[in-house]
Protein backbone atom coordinates (compact mmCIF):
# COMPACT_ATOMS: atom_id res chain seq x y z
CA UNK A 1 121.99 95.32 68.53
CA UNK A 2 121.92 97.64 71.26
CA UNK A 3 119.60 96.82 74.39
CA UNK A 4 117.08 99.79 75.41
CA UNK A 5 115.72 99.78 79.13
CA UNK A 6 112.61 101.05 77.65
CA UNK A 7 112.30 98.40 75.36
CA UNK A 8 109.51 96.39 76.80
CA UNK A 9 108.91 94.26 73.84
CA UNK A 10 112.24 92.00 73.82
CA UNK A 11 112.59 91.51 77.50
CA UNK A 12 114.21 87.97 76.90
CA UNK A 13 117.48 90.63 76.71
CA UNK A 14 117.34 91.06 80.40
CA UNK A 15 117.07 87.46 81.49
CA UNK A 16 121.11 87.13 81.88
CA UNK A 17 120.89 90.05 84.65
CA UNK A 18 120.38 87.97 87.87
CA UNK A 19 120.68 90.01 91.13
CA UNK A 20 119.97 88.40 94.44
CA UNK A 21 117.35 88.84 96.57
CA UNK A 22 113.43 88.89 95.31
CA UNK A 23 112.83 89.08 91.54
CA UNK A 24 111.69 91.70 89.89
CA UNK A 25 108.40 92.12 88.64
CA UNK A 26 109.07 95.28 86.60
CA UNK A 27 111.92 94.99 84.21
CA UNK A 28 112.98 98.35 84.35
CA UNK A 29 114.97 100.73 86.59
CA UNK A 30 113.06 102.32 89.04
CA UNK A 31 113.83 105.96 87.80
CA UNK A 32 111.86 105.20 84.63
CA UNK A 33 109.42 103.21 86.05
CA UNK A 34 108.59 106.76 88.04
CA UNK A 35 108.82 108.41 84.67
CA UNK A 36 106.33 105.84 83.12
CA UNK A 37 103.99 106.66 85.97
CA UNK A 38 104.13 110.21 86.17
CA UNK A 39 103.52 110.59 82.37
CA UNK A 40 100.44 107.65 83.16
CA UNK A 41 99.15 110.19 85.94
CA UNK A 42 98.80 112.92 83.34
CA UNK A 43 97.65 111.05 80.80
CA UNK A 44 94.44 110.46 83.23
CA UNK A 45 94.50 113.72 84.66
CA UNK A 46 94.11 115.31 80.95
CA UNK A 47 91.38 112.53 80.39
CA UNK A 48 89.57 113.68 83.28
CA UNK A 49 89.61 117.55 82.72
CA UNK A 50 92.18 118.28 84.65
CA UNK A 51 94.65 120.89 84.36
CA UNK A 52 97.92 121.38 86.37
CA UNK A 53 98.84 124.86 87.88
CA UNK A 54 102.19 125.10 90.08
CA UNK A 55 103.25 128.32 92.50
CA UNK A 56 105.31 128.63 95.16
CA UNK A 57 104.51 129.29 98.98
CA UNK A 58 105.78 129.99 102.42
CA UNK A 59 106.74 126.66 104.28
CA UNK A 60 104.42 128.79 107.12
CA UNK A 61 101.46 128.97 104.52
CA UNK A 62 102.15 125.57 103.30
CA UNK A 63 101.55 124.00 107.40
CA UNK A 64 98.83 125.87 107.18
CA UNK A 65 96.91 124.60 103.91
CA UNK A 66 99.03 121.10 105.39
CA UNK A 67 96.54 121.62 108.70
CA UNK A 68 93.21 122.33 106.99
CA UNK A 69 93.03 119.83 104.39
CA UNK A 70 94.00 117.63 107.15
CA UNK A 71 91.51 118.91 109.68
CA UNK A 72 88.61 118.52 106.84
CA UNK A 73 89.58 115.24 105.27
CA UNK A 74 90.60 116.17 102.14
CA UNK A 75 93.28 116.66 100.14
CA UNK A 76 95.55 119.77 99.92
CA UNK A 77 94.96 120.23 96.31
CA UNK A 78 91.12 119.82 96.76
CA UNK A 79 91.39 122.33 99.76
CA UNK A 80 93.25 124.85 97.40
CA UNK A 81 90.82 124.49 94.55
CA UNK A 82 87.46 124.69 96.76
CA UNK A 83 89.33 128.12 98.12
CA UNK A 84 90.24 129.61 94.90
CA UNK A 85 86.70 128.92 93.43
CA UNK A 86 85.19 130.11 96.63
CA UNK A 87 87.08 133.45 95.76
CA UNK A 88 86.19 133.20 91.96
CA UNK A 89 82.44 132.94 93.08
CA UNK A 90 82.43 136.02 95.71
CA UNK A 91 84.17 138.53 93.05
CA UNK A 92 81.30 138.02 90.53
């Protein structure tokens, strides 16, 4: 029987791997662990409403969103959503 990494159910497969150095506390390679997590994140984002819109800017634009969020305490992506709905709200 073949071993999958994803397999979390029969993790007595793994035990023969020793490595030195700390144990792990997550049985699988860090690549899918970041896989697991990123699907986790958009499981909760969808939960929550949220939606996910990607574009590309200017590295100089970018500073400058970079600067403002910064300057305000807040997040870029909050910064970019309070200025797109700021725009929404002055074109109606």
């Amino acid at each position: 029987m073949a071993k999958s990494e994803t397999d979390r159910t029969t993790i007595d497969l793994f035990e023969n791997e020793k490595r030195p150095g700390r144990p792990k506390t997550n049985p699988l390679p860090r690549e899918v662990q970041l896989k697991v997590n990123k699907r986790n994140q958009i499981k909760r984002d969808r939960a929550r409403g949220l939606k996910r819109v990607e574009f590309k800017v200017s590295s100089e634009l970018y500073d400058a969103l970079s600067d403002m969020a910064q300057a305000q305490n807040i997040s870029r992506s909050a910064l970019i959503e309070t200025i797109l709905q700021e725009k929404l709200a002055n074109n109606r």
